[in-house]
Protein backbone atom coordinates (compact mmCIF):
# COMPACT_ATOMS: atom_id res chain seq x y z
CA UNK A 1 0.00 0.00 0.00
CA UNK A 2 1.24 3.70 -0.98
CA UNK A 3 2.57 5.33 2.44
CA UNK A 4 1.61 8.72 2.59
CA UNK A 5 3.88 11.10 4.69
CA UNK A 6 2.16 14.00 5.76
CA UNK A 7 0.07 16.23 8.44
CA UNK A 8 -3.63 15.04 8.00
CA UNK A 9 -4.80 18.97 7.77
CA UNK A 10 -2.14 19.95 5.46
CA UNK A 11 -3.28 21.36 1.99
CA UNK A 12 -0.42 19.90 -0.25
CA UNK A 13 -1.10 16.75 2.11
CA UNK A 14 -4.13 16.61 1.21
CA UNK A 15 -3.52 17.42 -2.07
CA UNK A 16 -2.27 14.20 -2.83
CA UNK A 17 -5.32 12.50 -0.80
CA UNK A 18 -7.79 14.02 -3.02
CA UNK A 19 -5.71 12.20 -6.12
CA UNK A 20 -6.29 9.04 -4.25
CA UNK A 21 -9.77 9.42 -3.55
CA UNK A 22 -10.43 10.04 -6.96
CA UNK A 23 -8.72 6.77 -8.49
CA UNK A 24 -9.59 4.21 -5.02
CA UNK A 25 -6.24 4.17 -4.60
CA UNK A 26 -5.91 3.26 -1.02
CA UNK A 27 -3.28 4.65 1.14
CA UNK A 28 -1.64 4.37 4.91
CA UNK A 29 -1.33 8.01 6.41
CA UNK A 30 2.06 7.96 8.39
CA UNK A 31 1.67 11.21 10.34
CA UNK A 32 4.04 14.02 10.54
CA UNK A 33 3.15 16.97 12.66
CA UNK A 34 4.26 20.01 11.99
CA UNK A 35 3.06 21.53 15.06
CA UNK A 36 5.99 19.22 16.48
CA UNK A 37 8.34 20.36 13.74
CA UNK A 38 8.56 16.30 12.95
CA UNK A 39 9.32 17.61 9.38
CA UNK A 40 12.53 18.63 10.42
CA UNK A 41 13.69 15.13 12.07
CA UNK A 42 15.92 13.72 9.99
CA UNK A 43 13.82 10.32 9.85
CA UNK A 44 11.34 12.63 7.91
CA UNK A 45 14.53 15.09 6.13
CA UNK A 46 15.83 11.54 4.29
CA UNK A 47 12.33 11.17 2.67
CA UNK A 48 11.85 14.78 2.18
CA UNK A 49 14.97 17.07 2.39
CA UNK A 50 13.56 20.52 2.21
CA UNK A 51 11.45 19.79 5.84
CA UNK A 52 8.04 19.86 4.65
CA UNK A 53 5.47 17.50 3.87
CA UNK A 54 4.14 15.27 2.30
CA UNK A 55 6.40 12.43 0.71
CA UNK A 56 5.34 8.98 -0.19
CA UNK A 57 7.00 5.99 -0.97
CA UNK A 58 5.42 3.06 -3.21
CA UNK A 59 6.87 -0.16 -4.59
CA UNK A 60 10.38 1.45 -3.33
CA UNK A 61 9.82 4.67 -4.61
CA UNK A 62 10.28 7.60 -2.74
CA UNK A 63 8.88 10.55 -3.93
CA UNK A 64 8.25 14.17 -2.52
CA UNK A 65 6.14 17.62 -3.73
CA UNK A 66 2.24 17.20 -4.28
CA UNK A 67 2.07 18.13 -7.76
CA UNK A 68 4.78 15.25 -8.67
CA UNK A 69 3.18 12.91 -6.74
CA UNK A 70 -0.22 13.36 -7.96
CA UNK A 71 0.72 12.96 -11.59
CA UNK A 72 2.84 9.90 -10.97
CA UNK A 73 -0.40 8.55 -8.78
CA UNK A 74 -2.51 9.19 -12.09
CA UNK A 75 0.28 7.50 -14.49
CA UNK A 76 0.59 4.38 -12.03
CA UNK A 77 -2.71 3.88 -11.01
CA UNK A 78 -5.37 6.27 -13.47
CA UNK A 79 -5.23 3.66 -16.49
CA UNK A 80 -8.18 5.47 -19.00
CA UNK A 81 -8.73 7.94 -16.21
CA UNK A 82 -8.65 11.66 -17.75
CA UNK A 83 -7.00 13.60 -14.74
CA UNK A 84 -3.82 13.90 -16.98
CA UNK A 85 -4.91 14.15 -20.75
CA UNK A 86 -3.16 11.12 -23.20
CA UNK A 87 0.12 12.84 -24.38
CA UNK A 88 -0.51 11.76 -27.48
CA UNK A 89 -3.41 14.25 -27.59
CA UNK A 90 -0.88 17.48 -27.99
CA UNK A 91 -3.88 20.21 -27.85
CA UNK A 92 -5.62 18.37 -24.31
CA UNK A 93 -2.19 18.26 -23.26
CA UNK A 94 -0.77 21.57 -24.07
CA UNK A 95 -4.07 22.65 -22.29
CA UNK A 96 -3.75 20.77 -18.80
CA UNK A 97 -0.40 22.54 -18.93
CA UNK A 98 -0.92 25.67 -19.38
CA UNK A 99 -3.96 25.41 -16.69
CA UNK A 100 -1.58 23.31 -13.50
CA UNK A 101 0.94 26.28 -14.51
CA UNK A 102 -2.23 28.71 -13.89
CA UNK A 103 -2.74 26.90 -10.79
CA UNK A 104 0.71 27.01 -9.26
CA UNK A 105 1.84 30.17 -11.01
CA UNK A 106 -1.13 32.18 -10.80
CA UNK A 107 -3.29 30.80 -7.80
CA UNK A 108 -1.26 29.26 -5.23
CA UNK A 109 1.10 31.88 -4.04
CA UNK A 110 -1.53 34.12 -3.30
CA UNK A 111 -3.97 32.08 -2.16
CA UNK A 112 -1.41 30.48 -0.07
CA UNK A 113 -0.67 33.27 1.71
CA UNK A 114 -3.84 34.32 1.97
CA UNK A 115 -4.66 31.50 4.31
CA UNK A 116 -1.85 31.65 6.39
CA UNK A 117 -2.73 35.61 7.41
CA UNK A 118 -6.88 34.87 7.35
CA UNK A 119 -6.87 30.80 8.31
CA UNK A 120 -3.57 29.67 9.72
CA UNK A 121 -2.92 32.57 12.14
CA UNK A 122 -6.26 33.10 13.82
CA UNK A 123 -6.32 29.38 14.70
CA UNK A 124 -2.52 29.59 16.21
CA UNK A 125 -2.93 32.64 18.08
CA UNK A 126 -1.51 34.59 16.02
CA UNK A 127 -2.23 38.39 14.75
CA UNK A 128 -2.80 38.64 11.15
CA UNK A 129 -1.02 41.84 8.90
CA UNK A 130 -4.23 43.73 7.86
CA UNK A 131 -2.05 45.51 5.27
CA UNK A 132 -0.56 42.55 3.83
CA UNK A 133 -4.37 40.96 3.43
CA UNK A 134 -5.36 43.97 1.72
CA UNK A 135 -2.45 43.58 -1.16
CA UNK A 136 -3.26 40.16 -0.84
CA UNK A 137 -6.58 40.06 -1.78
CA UNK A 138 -6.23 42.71 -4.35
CA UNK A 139 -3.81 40.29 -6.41
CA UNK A 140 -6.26 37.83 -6.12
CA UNK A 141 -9.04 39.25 -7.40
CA UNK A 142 -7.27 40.59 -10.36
CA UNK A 143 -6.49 36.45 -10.83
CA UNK A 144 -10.02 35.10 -10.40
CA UNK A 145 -11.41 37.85 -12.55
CA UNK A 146 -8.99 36.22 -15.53
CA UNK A 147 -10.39 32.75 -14.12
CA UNK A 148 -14.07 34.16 -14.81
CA UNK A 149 -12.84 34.51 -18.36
CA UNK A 150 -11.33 31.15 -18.57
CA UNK A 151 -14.05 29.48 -17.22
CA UNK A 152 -16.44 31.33 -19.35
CA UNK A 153 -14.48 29.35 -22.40
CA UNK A 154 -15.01 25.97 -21.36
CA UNK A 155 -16.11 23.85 -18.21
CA UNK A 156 -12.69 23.28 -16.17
CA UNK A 157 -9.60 24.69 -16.46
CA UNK A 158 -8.05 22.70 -19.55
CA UNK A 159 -11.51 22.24 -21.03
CA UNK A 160 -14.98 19.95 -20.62
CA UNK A 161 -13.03 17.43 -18.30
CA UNK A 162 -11.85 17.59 -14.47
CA UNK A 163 -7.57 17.24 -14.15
CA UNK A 164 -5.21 17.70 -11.77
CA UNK A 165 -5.09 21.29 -12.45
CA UNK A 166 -8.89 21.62 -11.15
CA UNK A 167 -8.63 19.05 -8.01
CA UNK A 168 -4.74 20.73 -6.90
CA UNK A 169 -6.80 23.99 -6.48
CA UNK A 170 -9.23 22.39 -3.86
CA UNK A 171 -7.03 22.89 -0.73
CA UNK A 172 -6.24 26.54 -0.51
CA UNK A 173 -9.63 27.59 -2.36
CA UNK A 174 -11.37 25.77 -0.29
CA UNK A 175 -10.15 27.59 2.79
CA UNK A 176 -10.84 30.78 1.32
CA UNK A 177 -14.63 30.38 0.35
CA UNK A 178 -15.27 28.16 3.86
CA UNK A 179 -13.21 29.58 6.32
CA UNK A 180 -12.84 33.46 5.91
CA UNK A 181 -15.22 36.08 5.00
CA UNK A 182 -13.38 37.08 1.73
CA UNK A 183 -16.24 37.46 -1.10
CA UNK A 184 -14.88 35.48 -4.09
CA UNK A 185 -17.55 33.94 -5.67
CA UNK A 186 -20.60 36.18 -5.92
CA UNK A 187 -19.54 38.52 -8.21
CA UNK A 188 -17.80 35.53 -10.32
CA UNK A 189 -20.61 33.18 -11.70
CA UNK A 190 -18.18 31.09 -13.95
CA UNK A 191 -15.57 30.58 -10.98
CA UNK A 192 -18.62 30.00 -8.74
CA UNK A 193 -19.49 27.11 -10.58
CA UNK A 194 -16.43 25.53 -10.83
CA UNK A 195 -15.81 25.72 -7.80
CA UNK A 196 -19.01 24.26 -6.33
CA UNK A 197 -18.78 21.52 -9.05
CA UNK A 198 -15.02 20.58 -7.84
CA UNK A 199 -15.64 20.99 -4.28
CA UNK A 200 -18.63 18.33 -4.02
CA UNK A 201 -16.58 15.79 -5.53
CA UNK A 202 -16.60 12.71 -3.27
CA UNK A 203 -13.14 12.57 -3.65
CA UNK A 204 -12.73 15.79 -1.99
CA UNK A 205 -15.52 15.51 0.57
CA UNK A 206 -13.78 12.41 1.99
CA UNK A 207 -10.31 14.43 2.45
CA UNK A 208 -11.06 18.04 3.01
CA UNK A 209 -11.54 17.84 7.03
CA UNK A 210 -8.04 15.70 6.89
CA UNK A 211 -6.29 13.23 4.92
């Protein structure tokens, strides 16, 4: 069984979780908790050397950063599953591309950060930078309103079909829209439905209140 290194709560953790949910691919959460630091032990530094989580290891592989695993969780265990297009299909796959480079590019550092000052602070005691929120929030809605236009264009991100590039969103934008008061959907009909279509997956329900 696939050994899945990682804090239970943690958005790249989970991440991967989501991946596995979505192709039955059962896994055996080894926990590392970063409220511990037990990222930085060096049991956890040989399977992951930059101290964060998650890493897996599978059939001998070891293997570390969501995004890496997630594909190589598709290409091992997604036979005829569309989460990562058929590279022999250059357009789908020029599109799922360009949208996980939207994703981790465009979305993620922002949205990242948002969470930490509105989600990950609050719940550690900790004061968030008002000012920093504000340029924060700014950025992203200058992203999501491009997202409105790509999502006006087709269903998901790369097209009619769910990928990685929708699902690796789930994490972050899902603390955003549940857990702070930031307005990011009203005003954005297309992103408003992609997002409530991604976000009731199954896969996702099963995983979003922890790996």
């Amino acid at each position: 069984m696939l050994k899945l290194y990682g804090f239970r709560f943690s958005s790249c953790t989970r991440r991967v979780a989501v991946v596995c949910k979505e192709l039955n691919v059962p896994y055996e959460l080894i926990p590392v908790d970063i409220l511990k630091g037990e990222q930085r032990s060096p049991e956890h530094l040989a399977r992951q050397p930059f101290g964060v989580v998650p890493a897996i290891e599978d059939d001998g592989l070891s293997l570390f950063e969501s995004r890496a695993i997630g594909r190589y969780i598709v290409a091992k265990y997604g036979a005829g599953s569309t989460l990562v297009p058929d590279p022999k299909d250059i357009i789908a796959t020029a599109k799922f591309e360009q949208a996980v480079s939207i994703e981790n590019n465009n979305f993620d550092p922002t949205a990242g950060q948002l969470n930490l000052e509105l989600v990950l602070k609050p719940a550690r005691g900790l004061p968030t930078d008002g000012e920093r929120v504000t340029a924060l929030r700014a950025t992203m809605d200058n992203k999501l309103d491009a997202y409105e236009k790509v999502l006006g264009k087709h269903k998901y991100l790369a097209g009619d079909t769910v990928t990685l590039a929708d699902l690796f969103h789930l994490p972050w934008f899902a603390g955003l829209v549940e857990k702070t008061n930031l307005d990011l959907l009203e005003s954005r009909p297309n992103v408003a439905r992609w997002y409530n279509e991604i976000s009731a997956r199954p896969a996702w329900l099963a995983v979003k209140d922890g790996a």
